[in-house]
Structures are given as structure tokens and as C-alpha cells.
C-alpha atoms as a PDB file:
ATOM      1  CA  UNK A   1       4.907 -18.330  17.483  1.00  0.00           C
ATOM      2  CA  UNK A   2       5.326 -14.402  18.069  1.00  0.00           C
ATOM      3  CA  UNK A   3       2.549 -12.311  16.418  1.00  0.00           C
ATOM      4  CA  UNK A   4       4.378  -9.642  13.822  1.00  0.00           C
ATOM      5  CA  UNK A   5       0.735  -7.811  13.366  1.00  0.00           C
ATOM      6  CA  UNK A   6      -2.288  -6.554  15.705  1.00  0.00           C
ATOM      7  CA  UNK A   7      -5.443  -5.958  13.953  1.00  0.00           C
ATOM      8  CA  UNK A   8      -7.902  -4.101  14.992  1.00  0.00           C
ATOM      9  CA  UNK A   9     -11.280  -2.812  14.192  1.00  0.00           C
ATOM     10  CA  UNK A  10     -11.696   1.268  15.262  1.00  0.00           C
ATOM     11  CA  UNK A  11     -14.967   3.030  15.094  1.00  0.00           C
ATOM     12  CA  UNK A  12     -14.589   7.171  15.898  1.00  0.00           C
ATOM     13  CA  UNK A  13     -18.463   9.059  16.375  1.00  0.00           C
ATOM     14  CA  UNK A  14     -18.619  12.416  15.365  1.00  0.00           C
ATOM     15  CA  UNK A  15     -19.395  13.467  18.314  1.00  0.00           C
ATOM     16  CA  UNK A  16     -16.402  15.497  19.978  1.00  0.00           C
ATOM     17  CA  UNK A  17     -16.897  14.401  23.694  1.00  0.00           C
ATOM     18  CA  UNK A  18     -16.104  10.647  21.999  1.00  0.00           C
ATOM     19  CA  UNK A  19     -12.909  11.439  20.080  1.00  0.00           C
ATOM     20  CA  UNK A  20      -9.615  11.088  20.923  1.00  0.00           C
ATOM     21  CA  UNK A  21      -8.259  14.560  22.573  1.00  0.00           C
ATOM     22  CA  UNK A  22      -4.380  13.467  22.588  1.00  0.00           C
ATOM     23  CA  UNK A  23      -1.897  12.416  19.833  1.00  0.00           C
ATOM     24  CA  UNK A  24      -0.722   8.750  19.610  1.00  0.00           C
ATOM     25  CA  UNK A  25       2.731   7.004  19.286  1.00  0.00           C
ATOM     26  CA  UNK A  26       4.104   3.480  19.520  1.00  0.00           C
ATOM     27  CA  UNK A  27       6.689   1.450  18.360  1.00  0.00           C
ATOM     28  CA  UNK A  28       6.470  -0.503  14.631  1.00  0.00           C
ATOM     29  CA  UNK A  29       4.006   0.899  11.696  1.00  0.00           C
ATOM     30  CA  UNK A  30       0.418   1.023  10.960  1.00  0.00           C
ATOM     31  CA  UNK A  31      -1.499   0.366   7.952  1.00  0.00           C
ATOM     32  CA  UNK A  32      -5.305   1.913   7.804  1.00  0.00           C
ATOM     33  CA  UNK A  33      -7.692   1.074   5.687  1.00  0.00           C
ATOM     34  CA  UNK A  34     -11.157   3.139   5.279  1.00  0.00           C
ATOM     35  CA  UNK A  35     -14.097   0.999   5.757  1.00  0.00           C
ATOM     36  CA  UNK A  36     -17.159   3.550   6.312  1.00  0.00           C
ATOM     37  CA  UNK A  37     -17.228   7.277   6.116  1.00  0.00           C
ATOM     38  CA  UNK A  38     -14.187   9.875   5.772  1.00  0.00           C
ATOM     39  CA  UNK A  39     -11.587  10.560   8.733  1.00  0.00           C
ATOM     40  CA  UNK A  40      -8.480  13.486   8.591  1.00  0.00           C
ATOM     41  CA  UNK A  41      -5.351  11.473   9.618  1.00  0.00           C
ATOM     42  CA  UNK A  42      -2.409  13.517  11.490  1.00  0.00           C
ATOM     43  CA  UNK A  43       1.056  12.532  11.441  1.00  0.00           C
ATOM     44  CA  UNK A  44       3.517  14.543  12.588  1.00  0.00           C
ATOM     45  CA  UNK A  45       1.452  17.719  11.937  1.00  0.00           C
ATOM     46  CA  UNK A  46       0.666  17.058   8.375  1.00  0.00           C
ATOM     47  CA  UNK A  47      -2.724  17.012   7.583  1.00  0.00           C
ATOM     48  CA  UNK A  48      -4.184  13.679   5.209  1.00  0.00           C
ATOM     49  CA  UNK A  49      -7.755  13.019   4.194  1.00  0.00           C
ATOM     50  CA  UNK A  50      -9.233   9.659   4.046  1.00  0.00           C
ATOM     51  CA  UNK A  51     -12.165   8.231   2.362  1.00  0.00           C
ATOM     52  CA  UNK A  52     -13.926   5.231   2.077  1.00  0.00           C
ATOM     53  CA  UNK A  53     -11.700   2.876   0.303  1.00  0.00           C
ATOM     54  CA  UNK A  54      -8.707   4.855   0.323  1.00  0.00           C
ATOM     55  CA  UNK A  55      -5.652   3.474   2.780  1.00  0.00           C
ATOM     56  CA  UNK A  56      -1.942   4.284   4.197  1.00  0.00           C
ATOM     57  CA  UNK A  57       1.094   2.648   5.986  1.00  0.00           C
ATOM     58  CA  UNK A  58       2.680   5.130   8.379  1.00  0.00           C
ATOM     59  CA  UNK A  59       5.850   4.788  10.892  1.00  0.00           C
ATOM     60  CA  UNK A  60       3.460   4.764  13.974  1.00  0.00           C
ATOM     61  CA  UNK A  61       6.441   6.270  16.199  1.00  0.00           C
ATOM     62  CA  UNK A  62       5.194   9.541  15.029  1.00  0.00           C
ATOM     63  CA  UNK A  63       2.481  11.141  16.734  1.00  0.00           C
ATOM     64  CA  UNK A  64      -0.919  10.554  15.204  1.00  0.00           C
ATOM     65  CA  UNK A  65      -4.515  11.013  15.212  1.00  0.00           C
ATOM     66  CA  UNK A  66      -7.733  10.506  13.792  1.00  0.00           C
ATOM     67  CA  UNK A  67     -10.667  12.533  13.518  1.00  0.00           C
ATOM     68  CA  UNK A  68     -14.222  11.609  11.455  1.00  0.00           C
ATOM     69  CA  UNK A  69     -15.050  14.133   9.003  1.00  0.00           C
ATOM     70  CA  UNK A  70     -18.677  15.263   7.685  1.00  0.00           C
ATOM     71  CA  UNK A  71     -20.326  14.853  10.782  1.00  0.00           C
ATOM     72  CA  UNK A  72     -20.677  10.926  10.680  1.00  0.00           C
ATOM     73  CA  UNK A  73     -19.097   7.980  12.469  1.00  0.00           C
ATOM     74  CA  UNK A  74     -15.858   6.469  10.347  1.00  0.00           C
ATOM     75  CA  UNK A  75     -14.631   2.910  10.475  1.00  0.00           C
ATOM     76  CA  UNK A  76     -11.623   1.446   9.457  1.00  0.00           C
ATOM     77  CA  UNK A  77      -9.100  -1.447   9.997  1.00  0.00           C
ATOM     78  CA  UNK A  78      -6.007  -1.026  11.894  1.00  0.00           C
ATOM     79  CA  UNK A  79      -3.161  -2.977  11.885  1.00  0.00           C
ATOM     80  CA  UNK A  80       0.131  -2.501  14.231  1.00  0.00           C
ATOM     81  CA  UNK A  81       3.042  -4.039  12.545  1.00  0.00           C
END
């Protein structure tokens, strides 16, 4: 049977020397969903804030990040469809 989703469980600290420096691509779509805390989502140079609870389902071939906001660690569920 051929998996059609990756889940995965992503934890960003505040602190800078921790975050990702570089955008993100690959193949298929993405769906987050906000478990803890707030995180800024780029895609494609637009600029989308997340809190806890909120969600979105993005073409994941453009170039993404994440970055926690308010100074605290975020959590949220990936998955790579």
C-alpha cells in the first residue's frame, strides 16, 4: 500500500539560533494545524498569522517557512500530502 500522507509533529523554540534560517519547498501540499502557541507562516512572500487552533492547506511547492511568534515555543501538526 503507498502512503498518500506524512504526518508529522514540529516544535519551533523561540530562540533564533533554533529556527529555520532557509525557505522550504517540496512536491504535494501541506495542511498545518496550530497546536500550542502562535507561528507567522510564509508562502511565497506573503505574510499569514497562526494561532492556536487556527489551520491551512498550502501547495507546498512554494517556498515556505515558519517562525514562533510572542517569544514562546509553537507546536503544530504537519501533514505532507
Amino acid at each position: 500500500m503507498l502512503k498518500k500522507a506524512e504526518p508529522f509533529m514540529v516544535t519551533i523554540d523561540p530562540d533564533p539560533e533554533k529556527q529555520p534560517k532557509e525557505f522550504n519547498s517540496h512536491p504535494g501540499q501541506e495542511f498545518n494545524y496550530v497546536l500550542e502557541g502562535s507561528m507567522m507562516l510564509n508562502i511565497d512572500g506573503h505574510e499569514i498569522i497562526l494561532n492556536e487552533g487556527d489551520s491551512i492547506y498550502f501547495d507546498s511547492g512554494y517556498k515556505h517557512m515558519m517562525k514562533p511568534l510572542n517569544n514562546k515555543q509553537v507546536r503544530f501538526l504537519a501533514i505532507v500530502l
